[in-house]
PDB file of N, CA and C in Angstrom:
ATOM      1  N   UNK A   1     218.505 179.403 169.473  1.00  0.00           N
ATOM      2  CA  UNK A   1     218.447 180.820 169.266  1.00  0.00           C
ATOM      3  C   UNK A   1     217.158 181.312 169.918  1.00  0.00           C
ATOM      4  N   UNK A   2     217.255 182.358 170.516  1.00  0.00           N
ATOM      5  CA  UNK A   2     215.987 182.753 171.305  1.00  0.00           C
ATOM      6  C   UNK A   2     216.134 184.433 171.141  1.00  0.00           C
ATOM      7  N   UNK A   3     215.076 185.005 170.537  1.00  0.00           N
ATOM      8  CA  UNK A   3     214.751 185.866 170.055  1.00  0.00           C
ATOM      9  C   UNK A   3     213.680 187.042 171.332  1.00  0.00           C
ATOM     10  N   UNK A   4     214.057 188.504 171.696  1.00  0.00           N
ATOM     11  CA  UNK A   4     212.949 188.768 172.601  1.00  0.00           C
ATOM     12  C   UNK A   4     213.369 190.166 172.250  1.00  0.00           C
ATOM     13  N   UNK A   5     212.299 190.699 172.106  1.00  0.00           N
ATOM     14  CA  UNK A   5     211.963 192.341 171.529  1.00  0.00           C
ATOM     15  C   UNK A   5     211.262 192.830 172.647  1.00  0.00           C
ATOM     16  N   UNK A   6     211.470 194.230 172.353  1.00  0.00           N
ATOM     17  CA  UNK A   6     210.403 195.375 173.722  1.00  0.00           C
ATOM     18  C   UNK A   6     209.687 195.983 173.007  1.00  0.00           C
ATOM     19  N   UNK A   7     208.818 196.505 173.563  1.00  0.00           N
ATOM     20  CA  UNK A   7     208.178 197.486 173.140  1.00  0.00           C
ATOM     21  C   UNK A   7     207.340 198.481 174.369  1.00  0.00           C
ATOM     22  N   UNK A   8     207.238 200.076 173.620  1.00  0.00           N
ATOM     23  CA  UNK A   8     206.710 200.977 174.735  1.00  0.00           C
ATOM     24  C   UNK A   8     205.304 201.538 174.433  1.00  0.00           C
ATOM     25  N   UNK A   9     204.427 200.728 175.161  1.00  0.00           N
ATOM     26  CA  UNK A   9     202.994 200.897 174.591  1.00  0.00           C
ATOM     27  C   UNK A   9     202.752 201.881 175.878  1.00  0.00           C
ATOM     28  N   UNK A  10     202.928 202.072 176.993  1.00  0.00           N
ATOM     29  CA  UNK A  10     202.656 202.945 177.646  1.00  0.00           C
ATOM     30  C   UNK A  10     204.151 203.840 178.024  1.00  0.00           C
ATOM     31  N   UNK A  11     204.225 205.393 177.990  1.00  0.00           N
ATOM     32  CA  UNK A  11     205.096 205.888 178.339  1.00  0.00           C
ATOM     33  C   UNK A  11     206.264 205.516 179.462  1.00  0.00           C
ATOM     34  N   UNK A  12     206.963 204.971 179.270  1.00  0.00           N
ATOM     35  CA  UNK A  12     208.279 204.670 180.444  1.00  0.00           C
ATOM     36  C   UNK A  12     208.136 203.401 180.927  1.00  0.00           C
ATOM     37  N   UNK A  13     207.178 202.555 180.305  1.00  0.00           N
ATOM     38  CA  UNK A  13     206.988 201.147 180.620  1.00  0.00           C
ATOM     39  C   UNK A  13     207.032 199.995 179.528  1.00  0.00           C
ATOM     40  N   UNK A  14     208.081 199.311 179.819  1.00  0.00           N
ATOM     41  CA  UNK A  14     208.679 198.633 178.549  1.00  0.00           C
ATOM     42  C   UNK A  14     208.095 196.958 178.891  1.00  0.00           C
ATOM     43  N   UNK A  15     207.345 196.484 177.590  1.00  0.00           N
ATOM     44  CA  UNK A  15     206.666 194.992 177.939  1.00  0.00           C
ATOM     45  C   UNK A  15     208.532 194.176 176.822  1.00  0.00           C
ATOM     46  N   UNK A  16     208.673 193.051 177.639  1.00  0.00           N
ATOM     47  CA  UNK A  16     209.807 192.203 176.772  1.00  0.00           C
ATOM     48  C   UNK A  16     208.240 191.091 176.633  1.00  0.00           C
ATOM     49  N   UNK A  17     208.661 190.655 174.876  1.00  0.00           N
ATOM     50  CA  UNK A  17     207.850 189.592 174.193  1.00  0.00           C
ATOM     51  C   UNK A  17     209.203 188.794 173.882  1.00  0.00           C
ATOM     52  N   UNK A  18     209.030 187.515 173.857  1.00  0.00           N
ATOM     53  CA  UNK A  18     209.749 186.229 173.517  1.00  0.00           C
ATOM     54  C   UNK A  18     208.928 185.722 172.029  1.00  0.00           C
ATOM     55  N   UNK A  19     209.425 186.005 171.035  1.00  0.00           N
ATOM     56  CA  UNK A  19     208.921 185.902 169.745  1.00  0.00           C
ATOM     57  C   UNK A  19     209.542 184.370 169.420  1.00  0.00           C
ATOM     58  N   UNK A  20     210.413 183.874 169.593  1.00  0.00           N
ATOM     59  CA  UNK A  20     210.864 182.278 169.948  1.00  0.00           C
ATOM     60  C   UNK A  20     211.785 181.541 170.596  1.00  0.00           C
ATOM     61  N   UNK A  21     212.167 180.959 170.996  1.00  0.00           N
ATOM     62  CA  UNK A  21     212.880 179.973 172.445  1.00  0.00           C
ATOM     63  C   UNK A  21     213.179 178.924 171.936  1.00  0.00           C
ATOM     64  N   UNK A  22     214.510 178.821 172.117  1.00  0.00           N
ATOM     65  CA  UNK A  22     215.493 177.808 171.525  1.00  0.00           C
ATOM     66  C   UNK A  22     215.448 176.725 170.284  1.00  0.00           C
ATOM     67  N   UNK A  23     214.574 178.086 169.534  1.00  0.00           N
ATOM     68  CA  UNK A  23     215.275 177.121 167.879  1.00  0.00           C
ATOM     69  C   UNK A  23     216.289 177.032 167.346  1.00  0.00           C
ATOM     70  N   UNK A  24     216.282 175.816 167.138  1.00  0.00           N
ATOM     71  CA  UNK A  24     217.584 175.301 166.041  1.00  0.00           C
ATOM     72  C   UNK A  24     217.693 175.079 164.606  1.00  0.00           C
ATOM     73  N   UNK A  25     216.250 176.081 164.081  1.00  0.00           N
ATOM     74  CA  UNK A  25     215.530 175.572 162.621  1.00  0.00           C
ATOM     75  C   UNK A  25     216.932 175.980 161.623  1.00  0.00           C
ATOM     76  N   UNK A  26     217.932 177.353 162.748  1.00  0.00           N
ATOM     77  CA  UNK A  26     218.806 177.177 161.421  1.00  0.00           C
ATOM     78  C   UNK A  26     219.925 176.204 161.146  1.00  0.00           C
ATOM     79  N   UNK A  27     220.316 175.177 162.325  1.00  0.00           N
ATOM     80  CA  UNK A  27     220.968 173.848 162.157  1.00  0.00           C
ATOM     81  C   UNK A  27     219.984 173.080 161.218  1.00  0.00           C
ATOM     82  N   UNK A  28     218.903 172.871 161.393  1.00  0.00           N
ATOM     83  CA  UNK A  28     218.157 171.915 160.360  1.00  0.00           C
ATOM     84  C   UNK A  28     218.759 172.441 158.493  1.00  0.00           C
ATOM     85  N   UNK A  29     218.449 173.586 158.930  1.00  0.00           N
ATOM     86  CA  UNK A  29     218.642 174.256 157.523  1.00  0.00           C
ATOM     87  C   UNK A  29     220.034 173.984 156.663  1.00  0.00           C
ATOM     88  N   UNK A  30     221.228 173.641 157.502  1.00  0.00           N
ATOM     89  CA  UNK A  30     222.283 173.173 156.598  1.00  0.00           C
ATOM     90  C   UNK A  30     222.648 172.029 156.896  1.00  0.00           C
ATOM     91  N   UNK A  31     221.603 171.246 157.313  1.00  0.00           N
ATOM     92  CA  UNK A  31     221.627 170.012 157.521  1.00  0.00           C
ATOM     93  C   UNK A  31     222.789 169.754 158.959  1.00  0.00           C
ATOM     94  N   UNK A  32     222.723 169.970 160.139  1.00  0.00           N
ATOM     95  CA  UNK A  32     223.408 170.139 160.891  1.00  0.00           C
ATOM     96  C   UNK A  32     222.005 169.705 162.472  1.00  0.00           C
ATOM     97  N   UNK A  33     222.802 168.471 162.934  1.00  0.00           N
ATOM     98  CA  UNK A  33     221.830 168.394 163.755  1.00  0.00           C
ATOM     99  C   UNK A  33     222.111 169.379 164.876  1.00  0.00           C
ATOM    100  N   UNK A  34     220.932 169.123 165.825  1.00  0.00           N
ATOM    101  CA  UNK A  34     221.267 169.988 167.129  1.00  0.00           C
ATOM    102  C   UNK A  34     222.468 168.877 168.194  1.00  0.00           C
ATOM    103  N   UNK A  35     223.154 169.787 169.322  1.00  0.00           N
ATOM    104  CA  UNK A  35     224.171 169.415 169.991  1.00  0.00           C
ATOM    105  C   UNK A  35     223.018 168.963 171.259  1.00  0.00           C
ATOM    106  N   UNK A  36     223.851 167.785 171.927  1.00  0.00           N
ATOM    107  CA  UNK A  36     223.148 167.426 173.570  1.00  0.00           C
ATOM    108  C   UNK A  36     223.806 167.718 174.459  1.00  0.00           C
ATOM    109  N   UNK A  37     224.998 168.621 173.813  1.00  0.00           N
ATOM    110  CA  UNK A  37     226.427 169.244 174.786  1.00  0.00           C
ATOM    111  C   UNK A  37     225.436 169.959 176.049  1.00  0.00           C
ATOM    112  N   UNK A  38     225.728 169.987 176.954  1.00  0.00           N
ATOM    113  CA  UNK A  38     225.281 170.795 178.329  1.00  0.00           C
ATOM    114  C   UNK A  38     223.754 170.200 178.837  1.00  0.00           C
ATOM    115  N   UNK A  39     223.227 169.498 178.211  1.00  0.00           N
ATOM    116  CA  UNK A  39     222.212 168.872 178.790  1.00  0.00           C
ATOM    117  C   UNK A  39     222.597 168.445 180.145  1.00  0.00           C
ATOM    118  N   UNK A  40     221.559 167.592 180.915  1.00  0.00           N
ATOM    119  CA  UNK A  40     222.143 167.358 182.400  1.00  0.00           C
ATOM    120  C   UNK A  40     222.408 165.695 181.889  1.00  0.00           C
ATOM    121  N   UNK A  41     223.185 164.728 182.749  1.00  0.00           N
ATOM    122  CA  UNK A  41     223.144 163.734 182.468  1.00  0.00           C
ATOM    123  C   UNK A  41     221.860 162.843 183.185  1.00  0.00           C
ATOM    124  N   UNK A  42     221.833 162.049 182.364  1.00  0.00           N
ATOM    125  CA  UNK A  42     220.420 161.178 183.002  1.00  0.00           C
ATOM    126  C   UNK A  42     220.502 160.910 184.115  1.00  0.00           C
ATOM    127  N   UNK A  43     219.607 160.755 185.133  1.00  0.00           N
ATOM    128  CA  UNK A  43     219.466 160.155 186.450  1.00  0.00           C
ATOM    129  C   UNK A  43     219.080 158.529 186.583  1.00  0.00           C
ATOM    130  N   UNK A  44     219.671 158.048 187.205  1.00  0.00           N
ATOM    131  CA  UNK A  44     220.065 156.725 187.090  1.00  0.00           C
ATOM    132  C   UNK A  44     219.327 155.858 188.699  1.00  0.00           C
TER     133      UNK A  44
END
């Protein structure tokens, strides 16, 4: 889950913040591990 908000600190100019990047704290939370689905495969 990756989370990113704006905000307009100067008139007509919008900053994007990344508040967090790819947690899975809510799989931990029902006991659910994370998936390795779409990872790349190892290089060999």
């Amino acid at each position: 889950m990756t989370l990113v908000s704006t905000e307009e600190v100067v008139k007509g100019e919008v900053a994007f913040r990344v508040k967090y990047f790819g947690d899975v704290s809510h799989l931990y939370a029902v006991g659910e591990p994370p998936s390795d689905s779409g990872f790349f495969a190892e290089a060999r």
